[in-house]
N, C-alpha and C. Protein backbone atom coordinates (compact mmCIF):
# COMPACT_ATOMS: atom_id res chain seq x y z
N UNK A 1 0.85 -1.16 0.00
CA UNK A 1 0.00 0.00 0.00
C UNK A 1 0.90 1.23 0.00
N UNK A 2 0.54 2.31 -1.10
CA UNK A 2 1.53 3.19 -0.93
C UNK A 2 1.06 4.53 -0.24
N UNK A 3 1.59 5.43 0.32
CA UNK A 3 1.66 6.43 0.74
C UNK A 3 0.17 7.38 0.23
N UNK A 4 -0.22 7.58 -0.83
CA UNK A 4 -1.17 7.88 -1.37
C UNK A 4 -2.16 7.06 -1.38
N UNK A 5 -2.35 6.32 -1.06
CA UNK A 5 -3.57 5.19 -0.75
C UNK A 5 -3.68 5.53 0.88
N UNK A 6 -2.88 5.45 1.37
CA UNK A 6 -3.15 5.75 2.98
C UNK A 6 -3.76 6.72 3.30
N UNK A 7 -3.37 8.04 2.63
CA UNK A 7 -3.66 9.40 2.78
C UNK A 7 -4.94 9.29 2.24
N UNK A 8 -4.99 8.82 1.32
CA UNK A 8 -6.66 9.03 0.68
C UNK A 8 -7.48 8.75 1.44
N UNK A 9 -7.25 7.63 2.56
CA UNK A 9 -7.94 6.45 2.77
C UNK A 9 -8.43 7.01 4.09
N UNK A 10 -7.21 7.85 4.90
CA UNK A 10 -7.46 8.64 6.12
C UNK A 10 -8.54 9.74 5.71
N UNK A 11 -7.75 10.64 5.01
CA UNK A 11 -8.38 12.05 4.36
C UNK A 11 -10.10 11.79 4.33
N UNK A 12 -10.45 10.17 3.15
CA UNK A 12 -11.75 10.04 3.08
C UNK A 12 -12.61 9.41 4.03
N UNK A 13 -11.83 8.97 5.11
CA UNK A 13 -12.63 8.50 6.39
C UNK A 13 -12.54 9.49 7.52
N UNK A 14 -11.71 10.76 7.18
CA UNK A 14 -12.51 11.63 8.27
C UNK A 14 -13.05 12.43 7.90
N UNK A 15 -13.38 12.80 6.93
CA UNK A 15 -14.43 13.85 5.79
C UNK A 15 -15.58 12.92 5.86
N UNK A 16 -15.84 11.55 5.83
CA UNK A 16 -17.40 10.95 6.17
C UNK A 16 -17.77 11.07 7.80
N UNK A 17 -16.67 11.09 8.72
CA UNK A 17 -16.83 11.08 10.05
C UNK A 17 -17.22 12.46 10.11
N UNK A 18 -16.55 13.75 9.77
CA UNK A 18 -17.22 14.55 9.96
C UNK A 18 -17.96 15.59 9.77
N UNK A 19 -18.35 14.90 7.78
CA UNK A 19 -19.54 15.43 7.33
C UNK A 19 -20.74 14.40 8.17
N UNK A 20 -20.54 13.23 8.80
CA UNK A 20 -22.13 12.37 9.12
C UNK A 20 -22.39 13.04 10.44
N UNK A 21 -21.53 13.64 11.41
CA UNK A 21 -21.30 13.74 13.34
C UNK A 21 -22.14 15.47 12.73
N UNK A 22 -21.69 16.09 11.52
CA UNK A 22 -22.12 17.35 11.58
C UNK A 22 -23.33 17.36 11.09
N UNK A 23 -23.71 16.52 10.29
CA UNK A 23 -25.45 16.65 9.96
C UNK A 23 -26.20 16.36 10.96
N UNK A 24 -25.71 15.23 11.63
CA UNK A 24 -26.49 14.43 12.50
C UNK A 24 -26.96 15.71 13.72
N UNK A 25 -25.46 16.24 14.19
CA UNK A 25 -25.70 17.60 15.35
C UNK A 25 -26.91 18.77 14.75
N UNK A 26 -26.05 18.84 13.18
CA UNK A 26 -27.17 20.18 12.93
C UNK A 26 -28.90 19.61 12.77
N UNK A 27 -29.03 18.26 12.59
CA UNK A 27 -30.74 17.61 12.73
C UNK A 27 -31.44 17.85 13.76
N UNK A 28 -30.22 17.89 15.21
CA UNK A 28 -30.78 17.68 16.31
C UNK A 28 -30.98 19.25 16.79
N UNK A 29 -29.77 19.98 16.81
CA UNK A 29 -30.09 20.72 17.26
C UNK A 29 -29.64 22.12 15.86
N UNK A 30 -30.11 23.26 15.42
CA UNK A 30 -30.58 23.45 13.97
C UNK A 30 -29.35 24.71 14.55
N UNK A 31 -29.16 25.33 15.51
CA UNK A 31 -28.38 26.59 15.62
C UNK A 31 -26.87 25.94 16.32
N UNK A 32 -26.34 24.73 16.49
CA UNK A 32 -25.02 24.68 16.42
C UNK A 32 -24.45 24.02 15.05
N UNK A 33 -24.23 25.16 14.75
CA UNK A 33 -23.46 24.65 12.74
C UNK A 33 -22.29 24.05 13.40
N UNK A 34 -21.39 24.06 14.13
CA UNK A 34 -20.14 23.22 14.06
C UNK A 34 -19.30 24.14 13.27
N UNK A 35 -18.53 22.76 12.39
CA UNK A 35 -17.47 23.60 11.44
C UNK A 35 -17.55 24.26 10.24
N UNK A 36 -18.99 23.77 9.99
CA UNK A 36 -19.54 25.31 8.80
C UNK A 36 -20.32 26.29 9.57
N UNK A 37 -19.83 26.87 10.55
CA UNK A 37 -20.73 28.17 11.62
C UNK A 37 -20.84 29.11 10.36
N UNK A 38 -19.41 28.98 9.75
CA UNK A 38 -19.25 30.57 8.85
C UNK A 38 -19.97 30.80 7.76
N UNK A 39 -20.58 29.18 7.22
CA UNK A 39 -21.49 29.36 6.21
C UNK A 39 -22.48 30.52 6.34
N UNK A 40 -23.13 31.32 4.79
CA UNK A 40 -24.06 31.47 5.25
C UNK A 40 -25.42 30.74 4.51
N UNK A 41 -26.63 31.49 4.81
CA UNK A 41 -27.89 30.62 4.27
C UNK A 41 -28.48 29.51 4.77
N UNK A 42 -28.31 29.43 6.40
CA UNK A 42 -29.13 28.65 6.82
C UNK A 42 -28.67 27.19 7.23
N UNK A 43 -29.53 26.87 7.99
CA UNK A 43 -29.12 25.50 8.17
C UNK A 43 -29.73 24.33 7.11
N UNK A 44 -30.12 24.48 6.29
CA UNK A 44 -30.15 23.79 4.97
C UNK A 44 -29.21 24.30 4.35
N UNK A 45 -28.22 24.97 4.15
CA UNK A 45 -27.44 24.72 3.28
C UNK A 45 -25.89 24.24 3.74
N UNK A 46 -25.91 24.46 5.18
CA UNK A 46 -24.95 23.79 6.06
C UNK A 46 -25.49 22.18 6.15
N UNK A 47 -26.51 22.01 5.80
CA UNK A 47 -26.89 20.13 6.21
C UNK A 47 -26.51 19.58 4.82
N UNK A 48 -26.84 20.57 3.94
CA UNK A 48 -26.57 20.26 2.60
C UNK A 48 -24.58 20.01 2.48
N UNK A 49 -24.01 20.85 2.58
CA UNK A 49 -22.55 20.90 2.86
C UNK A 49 -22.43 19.73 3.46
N UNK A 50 -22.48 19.51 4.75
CA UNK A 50 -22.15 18.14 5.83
C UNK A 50 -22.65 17.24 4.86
N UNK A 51 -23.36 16.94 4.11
CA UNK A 51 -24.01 15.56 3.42
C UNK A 51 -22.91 15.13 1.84
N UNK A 52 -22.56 16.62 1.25
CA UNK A 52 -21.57 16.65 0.59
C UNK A 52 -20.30 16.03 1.33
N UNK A 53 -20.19 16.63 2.32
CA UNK A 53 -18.78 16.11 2.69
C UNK A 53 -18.46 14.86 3.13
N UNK A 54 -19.68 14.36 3.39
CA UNK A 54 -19.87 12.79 3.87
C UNK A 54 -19.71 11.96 2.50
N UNK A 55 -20.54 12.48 2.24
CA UNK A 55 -20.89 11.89 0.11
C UNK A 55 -19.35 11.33 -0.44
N UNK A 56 -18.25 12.58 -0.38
CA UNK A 56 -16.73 12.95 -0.96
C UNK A 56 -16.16 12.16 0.08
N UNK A 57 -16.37 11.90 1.54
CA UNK A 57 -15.12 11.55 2.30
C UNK A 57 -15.43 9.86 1.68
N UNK A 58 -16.85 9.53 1.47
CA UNK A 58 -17.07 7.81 1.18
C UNK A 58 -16.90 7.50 -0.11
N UNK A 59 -16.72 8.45 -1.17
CA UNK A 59 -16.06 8.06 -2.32
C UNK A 59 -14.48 8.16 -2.39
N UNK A 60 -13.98 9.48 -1.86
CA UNK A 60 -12.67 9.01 -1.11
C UNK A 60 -11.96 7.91 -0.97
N UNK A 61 -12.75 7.52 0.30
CA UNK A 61 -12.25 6.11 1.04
C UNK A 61 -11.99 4.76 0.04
N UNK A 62 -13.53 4.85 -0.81
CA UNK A 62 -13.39 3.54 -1.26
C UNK A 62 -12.60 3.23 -2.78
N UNK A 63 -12.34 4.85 -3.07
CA UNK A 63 -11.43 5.13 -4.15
C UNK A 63 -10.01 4.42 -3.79
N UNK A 64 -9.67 4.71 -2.43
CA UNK A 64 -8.25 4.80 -1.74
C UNK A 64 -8.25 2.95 -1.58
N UNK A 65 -9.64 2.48 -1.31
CA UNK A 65 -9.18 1.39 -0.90
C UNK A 65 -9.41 0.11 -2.30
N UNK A 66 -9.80 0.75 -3.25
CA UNK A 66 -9.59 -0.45 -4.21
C UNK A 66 -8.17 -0.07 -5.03
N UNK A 67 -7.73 1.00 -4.83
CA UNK A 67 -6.36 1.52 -5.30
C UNK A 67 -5.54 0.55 -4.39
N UNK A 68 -5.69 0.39 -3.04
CA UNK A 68 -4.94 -0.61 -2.72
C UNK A 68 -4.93 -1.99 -2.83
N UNK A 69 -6.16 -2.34 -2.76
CA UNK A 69 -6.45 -3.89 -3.73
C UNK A 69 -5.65 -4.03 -4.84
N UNK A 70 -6.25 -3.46 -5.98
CA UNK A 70 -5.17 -3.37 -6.74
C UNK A 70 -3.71 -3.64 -6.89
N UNK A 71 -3.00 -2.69 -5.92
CA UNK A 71 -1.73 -3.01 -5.68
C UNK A 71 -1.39 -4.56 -5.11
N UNK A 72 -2.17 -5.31 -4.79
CA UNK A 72 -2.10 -6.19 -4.27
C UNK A 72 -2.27 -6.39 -2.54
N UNK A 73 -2.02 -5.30 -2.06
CA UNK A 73 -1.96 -5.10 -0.35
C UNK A 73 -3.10 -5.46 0.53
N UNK A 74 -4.24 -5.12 -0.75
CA UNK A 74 -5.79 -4.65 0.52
C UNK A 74 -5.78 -4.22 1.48
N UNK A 75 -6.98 -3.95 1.72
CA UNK A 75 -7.34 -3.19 2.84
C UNK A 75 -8.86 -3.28 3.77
């Protein structure tokens, strides 16, 4: 597994961890945005963002991890 498979693999499993922890907070409670506070337009377009970033961190990941299959290593 090389260096770039790892990174991907991290990068896209904490972009799903914390686009899913930030939708989930902004469902529950609608006025703590988290790490899009600075957005503006609402908390639909911050739930919208967090769902993107979840979306990208799980194509990410599974990008990173058939790149390592591939190589032969798996993951």
């Amino acid at each position: 597994m090389s260096a770039r498979d790892i990174t991907g693999l991290v990068v896209g499993m904490v972009l799903l961890a914390v686009g899913a922890q930030g939708g989930i907070r902004l469902l529950v409670d609608h006025d703590n945005a988290g790490v899009l506070g600075w957005t503006p337009g609402g908390s639909g377009v911050r739930l919208a963002c967090y769902a993107l970033m979840a979306v990208a961190g799980a194509l990410l990941a599974r990008w990173a991890s058939e790149a390592a299959k591939k190589s032969g290593t798996g993951v």
